[in-house]
N, C-alpha and C. Protein backbone atom coordinates (compact mmCIF):
# COMPACT_ATOMS: atom_id res chain seq x y z
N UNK A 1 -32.79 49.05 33.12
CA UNK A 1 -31.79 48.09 32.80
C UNK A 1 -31.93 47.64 31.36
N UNK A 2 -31.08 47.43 30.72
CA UNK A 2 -30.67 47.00 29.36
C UNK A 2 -30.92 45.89 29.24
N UNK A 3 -31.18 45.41 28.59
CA UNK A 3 -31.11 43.39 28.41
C UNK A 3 -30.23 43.30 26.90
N UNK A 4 -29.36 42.52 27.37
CA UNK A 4 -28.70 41.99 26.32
C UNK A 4 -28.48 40.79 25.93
N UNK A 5 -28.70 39.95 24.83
CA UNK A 5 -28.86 38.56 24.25
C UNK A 5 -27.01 38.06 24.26
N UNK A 6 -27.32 37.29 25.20
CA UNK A 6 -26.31 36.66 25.58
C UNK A 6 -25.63 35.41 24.69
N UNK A 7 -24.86 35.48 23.88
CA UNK A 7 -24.52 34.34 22.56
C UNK A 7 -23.50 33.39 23.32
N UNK A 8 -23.35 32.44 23.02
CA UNK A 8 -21.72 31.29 23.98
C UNK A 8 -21.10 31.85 22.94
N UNK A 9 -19.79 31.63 23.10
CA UNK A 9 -18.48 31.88 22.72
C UNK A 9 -17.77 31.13 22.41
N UNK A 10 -17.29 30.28 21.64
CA UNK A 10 -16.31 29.26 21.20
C UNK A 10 -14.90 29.83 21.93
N UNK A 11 -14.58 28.57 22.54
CA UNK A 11 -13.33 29.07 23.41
C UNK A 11 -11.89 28.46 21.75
N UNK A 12 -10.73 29.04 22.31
CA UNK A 12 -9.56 28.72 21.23
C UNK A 12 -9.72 27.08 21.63
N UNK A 13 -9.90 26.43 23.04
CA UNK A 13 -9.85 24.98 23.13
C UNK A 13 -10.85 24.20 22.27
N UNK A 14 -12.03 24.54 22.35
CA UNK A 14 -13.03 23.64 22.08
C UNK A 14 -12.62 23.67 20.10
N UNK A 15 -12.48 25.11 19.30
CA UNK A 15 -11.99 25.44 18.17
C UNK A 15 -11.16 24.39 17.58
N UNK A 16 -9.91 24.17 19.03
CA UNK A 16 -8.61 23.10 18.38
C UNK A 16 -9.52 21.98 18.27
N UNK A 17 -9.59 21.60 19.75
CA UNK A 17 -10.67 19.52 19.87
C UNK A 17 -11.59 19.88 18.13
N UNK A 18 -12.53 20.56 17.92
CA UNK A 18 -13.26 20.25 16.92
C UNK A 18 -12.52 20.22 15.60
N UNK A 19 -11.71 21.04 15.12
CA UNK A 19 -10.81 20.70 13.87
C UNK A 19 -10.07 19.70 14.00
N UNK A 20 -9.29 18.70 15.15
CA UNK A 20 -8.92 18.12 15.57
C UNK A 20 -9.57 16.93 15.17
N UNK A 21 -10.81 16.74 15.37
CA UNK A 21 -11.63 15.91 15.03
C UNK A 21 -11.70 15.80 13.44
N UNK A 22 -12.45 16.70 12.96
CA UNK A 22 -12.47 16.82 11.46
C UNK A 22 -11.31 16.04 10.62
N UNK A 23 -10.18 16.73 11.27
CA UNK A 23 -9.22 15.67 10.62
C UNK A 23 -8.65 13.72 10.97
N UNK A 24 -9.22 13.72 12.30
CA UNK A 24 -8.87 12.24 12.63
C UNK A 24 -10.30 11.40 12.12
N UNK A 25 -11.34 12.20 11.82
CA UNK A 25 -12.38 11.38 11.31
C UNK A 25 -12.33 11.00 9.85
N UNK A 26 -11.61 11.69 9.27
CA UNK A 26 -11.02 11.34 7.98
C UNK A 26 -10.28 10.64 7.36
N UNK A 27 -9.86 9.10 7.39
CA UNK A 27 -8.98 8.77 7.07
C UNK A 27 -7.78 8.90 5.73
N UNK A 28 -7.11 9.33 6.02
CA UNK A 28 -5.64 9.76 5.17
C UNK A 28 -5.71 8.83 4.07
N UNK A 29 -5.58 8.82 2.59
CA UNK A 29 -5.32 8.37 1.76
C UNK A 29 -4.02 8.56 1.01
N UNK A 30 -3.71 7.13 0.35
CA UNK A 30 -2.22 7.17 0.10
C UNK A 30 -2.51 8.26 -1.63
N UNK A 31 -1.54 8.45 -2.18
CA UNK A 31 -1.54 9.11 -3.47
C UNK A 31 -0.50 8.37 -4.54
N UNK A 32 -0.55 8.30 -5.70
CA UNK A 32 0.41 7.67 -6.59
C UNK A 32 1.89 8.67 -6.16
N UNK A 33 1.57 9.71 -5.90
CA UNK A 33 2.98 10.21 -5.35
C UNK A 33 3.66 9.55 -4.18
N UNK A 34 2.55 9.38 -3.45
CA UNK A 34 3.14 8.73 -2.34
C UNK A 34 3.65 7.10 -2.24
N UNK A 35 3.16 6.64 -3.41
CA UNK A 35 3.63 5.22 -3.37
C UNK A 35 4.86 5.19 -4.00
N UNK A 36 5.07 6.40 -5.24
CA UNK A 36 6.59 6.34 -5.65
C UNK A 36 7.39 7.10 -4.65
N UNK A 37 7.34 7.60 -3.62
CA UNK A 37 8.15 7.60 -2.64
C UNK A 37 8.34 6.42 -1.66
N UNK A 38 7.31 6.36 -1.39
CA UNK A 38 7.43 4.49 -0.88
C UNK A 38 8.45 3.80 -1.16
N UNK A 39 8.46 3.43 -2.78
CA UNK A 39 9.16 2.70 -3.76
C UNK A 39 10.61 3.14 -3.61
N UNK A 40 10.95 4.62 -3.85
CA UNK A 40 12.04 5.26 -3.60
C UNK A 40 12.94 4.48 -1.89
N UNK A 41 11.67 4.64 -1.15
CA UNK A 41 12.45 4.11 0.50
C UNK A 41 13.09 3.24 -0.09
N UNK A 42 11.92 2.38 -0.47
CA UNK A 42 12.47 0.85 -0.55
C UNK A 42 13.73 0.24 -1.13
N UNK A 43 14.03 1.31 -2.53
CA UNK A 43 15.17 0.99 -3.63
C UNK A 43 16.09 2.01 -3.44
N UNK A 44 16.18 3.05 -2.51
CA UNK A 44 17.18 3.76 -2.99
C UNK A 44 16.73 4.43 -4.12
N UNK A 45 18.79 4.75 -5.04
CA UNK A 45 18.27 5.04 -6.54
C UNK A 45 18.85 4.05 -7.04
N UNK A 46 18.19 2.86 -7.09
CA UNK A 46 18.63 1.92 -7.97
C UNK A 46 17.49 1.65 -9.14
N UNK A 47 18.19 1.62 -10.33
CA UNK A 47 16.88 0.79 -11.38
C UNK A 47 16.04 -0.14 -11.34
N UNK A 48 15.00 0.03 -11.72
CA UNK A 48 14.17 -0.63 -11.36
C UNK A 48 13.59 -1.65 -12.97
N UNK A 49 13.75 -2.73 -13.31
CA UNK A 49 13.34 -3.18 -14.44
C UNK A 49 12.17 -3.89 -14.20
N UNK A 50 11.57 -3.95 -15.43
CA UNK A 50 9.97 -4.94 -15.51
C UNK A 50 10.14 -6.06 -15.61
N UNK A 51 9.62 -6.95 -15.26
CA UNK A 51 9.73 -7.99 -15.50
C UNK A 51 9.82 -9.36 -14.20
N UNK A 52 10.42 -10.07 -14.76
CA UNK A 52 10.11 -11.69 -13.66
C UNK A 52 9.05 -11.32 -12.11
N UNK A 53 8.22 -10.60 -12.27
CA UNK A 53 7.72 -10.70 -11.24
C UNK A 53 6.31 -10.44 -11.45
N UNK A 54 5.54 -12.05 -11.42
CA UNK A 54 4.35 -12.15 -11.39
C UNK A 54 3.14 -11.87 -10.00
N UNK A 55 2.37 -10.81 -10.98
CA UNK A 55 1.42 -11.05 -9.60
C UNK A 55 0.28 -11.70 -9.88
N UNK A 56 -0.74 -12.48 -8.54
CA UNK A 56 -2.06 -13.47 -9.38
C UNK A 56 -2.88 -12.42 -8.51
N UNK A 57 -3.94 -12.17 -8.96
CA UNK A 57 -4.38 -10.81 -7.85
C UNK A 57 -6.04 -10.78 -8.88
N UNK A 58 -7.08 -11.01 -8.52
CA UNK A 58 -8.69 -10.69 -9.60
C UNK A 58 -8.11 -9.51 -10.03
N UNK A 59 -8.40 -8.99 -11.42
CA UNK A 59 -8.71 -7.98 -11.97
C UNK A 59 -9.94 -7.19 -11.39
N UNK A 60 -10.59 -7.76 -11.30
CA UNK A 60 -12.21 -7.22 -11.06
C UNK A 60 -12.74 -7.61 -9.63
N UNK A 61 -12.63 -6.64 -8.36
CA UNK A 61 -12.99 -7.36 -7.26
C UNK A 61 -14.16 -6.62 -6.31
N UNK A 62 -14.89 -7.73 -6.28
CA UNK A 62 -16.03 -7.73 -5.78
C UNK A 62 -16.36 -6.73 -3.86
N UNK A 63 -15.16 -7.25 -3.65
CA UNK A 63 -15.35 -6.44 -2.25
C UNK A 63 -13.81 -6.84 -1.91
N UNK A 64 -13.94 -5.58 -1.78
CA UNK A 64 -12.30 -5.35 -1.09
C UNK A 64 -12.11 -5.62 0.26
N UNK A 65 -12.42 -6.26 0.96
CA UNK A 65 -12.64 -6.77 2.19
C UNK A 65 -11.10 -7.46 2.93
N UNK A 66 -11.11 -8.48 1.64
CA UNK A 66 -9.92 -9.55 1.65
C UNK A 66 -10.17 -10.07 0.10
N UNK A 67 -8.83 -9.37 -0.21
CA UNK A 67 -8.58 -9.64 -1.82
C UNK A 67 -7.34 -10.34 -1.80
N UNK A 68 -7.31 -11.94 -2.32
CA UNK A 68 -5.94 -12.85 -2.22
C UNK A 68 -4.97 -12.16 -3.42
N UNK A 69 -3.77 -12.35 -2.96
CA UNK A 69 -2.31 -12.06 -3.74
C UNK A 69 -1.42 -12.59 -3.12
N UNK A 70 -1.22 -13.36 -4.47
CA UNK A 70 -0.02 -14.21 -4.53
C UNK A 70 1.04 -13.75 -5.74
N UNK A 71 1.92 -13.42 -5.40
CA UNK A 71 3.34 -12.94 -6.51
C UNK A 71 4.42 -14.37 -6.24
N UNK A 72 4.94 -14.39 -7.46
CA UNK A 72 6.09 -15.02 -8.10
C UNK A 72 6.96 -14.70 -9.01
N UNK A 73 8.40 -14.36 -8.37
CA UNK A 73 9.37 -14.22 -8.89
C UNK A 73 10.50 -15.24 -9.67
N UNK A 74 10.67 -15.36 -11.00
CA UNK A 74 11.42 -15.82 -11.47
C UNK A 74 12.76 -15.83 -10.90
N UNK A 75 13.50 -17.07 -10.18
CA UNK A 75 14.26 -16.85 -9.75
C UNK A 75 15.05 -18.58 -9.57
N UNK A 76 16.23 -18.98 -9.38
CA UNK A 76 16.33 -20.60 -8.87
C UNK A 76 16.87 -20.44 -7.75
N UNK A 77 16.72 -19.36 -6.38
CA UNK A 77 16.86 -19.44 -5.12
C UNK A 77 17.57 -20.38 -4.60
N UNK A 78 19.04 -20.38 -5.81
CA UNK A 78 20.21 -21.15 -5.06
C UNK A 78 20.95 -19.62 -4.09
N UNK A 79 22.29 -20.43 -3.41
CA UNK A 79 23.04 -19.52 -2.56
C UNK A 79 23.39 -18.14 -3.48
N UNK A 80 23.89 -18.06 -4.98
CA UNK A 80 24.58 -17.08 -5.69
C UNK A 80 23.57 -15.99 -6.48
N UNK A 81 21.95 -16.74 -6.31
CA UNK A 81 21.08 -16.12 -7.04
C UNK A 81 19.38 -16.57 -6.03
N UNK A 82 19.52 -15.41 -5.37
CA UNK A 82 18.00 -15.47 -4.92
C UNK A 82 17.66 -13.91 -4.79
N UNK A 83 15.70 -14.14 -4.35
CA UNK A 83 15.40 -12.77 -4.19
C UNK A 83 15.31 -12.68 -2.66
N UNK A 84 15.89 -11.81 -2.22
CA UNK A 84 16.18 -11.45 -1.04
C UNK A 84 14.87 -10.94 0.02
N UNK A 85 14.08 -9.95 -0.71
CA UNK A 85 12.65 -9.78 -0.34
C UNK A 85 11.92 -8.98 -2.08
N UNK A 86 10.51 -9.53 -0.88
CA UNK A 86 9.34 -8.58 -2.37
C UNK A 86 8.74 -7.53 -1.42
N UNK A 87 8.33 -6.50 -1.65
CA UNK A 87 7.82 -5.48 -1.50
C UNK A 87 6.51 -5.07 -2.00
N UNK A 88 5.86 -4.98 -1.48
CA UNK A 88 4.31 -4.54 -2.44
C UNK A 88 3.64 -2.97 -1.89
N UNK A 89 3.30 -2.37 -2.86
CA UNK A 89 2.64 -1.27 -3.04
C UNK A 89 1.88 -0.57 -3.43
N UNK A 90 0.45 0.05 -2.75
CA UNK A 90 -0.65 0.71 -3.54
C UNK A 90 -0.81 2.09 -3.42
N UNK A 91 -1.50 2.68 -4.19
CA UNK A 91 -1.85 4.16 -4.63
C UNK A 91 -2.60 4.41 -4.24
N UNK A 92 -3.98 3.88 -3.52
CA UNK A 92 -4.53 4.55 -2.75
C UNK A 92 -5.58 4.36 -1.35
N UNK A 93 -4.95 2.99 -0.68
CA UNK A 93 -5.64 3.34 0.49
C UNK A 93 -4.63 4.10 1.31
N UNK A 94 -5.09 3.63 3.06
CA UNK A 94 -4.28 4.88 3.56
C UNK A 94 -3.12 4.55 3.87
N UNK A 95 -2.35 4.09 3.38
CA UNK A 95 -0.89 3.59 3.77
C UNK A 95 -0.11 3.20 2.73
N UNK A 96 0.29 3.69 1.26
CA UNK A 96 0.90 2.91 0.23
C UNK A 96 1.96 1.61 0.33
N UNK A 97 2.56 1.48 1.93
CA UNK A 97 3.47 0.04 1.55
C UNK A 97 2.19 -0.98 2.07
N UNK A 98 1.87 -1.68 1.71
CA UNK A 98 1.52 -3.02 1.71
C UNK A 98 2.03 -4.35 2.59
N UNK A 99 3.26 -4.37 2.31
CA UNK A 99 4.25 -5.78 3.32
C UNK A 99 5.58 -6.17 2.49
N UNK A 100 6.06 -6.19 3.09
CA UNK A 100 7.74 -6.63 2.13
C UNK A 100 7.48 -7.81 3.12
N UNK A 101 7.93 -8.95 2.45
CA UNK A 101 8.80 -10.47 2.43
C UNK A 101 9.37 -10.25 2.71
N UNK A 102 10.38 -10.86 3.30
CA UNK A 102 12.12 -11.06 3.40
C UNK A 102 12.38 -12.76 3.15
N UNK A 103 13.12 -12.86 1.84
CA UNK A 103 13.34 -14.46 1.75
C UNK A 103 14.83 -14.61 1.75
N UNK A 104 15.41 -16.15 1.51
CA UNK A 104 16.37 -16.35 1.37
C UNK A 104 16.26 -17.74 0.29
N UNK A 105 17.68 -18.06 0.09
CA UNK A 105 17.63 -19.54 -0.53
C UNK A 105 17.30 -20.58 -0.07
N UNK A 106 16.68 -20.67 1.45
CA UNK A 106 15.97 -21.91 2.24
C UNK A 106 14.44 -21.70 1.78
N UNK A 107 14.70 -20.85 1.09
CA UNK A 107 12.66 -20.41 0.81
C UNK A 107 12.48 -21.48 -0.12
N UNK A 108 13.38 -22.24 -0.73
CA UNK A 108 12.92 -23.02 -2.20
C UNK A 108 12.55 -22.74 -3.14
N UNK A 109 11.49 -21.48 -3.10
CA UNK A 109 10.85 -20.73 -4.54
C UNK A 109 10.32 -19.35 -3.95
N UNK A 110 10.72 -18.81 -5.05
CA UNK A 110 10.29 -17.63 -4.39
C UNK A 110 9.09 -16.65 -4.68
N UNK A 111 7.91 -17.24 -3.70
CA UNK A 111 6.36 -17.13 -3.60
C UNK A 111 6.09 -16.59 -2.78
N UNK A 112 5.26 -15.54 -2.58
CA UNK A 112 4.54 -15.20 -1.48
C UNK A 112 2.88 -14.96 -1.45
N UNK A 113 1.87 -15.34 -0.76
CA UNK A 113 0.76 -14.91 -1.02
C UNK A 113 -0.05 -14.55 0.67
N UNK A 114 -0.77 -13.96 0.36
CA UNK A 114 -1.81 -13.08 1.63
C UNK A 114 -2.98 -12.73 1.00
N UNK A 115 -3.61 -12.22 2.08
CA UNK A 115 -5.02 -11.28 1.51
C UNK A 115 -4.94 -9.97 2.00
N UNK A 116 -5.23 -9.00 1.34
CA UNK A 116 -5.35 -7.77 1.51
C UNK A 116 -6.27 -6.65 1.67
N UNK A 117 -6.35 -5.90 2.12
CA UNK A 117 -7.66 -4.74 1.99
C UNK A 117 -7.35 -3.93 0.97
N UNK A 118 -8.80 -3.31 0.25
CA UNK A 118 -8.19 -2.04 -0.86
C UNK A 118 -9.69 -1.36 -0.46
N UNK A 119 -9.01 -0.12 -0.38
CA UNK A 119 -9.93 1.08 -0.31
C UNK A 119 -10.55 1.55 -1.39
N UNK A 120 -10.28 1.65 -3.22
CA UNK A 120 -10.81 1.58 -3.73
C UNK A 120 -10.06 1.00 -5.03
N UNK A 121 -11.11 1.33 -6.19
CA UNK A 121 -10.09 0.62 -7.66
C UNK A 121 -8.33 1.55 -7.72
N UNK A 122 -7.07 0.47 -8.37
CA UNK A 122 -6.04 1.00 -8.06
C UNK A 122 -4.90 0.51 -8.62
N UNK A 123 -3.94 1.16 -8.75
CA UNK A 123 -2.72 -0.15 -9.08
C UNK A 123 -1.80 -0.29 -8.18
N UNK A 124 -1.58 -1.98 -7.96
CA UNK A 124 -0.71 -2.56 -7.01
C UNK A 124 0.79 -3.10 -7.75
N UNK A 125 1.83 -2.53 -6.95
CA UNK A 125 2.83 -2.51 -7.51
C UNK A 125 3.88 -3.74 -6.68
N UNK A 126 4.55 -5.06 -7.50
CA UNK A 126 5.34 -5.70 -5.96
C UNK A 126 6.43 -5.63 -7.05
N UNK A 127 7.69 -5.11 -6.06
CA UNK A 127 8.99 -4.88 -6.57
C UNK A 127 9.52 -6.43 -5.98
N UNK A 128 10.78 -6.97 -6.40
CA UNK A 128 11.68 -7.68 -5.44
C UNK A 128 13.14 -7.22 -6.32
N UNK A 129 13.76 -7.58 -4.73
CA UNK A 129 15.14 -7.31 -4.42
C UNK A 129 15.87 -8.55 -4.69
N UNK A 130 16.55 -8.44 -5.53
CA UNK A 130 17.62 -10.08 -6.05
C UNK A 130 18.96 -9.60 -5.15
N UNK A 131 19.25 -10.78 -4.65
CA UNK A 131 21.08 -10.87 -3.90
C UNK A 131 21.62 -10.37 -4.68
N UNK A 132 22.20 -10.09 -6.22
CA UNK A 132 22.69 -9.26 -6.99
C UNK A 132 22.52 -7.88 -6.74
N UNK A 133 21.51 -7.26 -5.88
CA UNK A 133 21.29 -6.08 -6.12
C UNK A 133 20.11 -5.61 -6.58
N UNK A 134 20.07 -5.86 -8.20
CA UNK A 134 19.01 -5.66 -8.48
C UNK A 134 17.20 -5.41 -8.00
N UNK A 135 16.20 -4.81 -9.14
CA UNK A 135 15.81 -4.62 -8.62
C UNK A 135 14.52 -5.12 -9.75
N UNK A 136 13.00 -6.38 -9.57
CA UNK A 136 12.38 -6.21 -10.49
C UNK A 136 11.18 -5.51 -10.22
N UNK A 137 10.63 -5.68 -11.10
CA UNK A 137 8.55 -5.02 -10.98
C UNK A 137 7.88 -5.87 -11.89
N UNK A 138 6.69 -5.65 -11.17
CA UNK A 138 5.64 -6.49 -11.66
C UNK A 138 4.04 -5.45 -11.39
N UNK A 139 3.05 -5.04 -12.05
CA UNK A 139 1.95 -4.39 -11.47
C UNK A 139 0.77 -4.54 -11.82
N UNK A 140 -0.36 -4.41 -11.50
CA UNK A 140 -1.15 -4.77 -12.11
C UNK A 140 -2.26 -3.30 -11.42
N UNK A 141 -3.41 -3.50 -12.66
CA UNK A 141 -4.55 -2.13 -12.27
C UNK A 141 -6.18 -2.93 -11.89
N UNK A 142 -6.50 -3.01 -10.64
CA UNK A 142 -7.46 -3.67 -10.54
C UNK A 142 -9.14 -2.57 -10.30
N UNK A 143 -9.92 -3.11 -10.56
CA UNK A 143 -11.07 -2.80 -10.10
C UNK A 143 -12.03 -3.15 -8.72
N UNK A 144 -11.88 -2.26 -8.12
CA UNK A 144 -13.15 -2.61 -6.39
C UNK A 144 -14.34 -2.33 -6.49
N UNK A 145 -15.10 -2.74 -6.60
CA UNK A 145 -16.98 -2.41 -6.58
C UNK A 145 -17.13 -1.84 -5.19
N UNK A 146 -16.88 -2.72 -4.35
CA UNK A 146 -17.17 -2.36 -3.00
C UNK A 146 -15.84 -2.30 -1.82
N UNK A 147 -15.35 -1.00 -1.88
CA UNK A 147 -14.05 -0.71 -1.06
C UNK A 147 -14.76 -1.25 0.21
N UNK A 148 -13.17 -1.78 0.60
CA UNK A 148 -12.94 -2.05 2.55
C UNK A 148 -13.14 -1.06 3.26
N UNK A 149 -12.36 0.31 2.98
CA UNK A 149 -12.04 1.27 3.68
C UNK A 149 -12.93 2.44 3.82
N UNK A 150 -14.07 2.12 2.75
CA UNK A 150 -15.56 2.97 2.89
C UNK A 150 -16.71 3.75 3.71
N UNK A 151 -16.14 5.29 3.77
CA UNK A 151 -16.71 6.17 4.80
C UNK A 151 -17.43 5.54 4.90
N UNK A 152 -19.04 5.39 6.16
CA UNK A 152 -19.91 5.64 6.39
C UNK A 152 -20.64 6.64 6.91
């Protein structure tokens, strides 16, 4: 009798589950491409100008955990002239939209602030939408020492 060294066999199932894995253990990162498509959802093709829209956001942040932002749009949020919503957007954790506002002229001023996660250093972009149509920007390029979103 022959003896032959018997090896296992990777079945096509176990092949899929393990690449399968590989990729859900990875979390997806956004790309500057992908945030100007973002941007695109958000506006259509409408122009987009710089300006009246402040963001307060650290330059330099220590841990991206929960990083505060607060934006302000130049605006006097009567009935004929308000911003309708703000929009915010980053380049690279895993999701480039951030949160759109939706305001009106009962808002009184038009502010919004939260805290956020960032996966690593990046630039955050918040557009708003004026009842005219229009469309402004505001952005800023910050620094993370210690990302939120950090393999282990």
């Amino acid at each position: 009798m022959t003896e032959r060294s018997v090896q296992p066999r990777l079945s096509r199932r176990a092949a899929l589950v393990g690449g399968l894995a590989l990729i859900v253990a990875r979390p997806a990162r956004a790309t500057p491409e992908a945030m100007q498509d973002a941007i695109r959802d958000f506006i259509g093709s409408a122009p987009v100008r710089a300006g009246r829209v402040k963001m307060d956001i650290p330059p330099l942040v220590e841990n991206g955990n929960s990083v505060p932002l607060a934006i302000t749009v130049e605006s006097p949020m009567t009935e004929g002239d308000f911003v309708k919503a703000i929009a915010v957007f980053n380049e690279k954790n895993p999701q480039p939209n951030i949160g759109v506002f939706h305001l009106s002229p009962r808002s009184g001023r038009a502010f919004v602030s939260t805290r956020i996660r960032l996966g690593d250093s990046q630039n955050i972009t918040a557009i708003a939408q004026m009842s005219d149509g229009s469309f402004w920007s505001g952005s800023v390029e910050l620094i993370v020492t210690l990302p939120a979103c950090a393999e282990n």
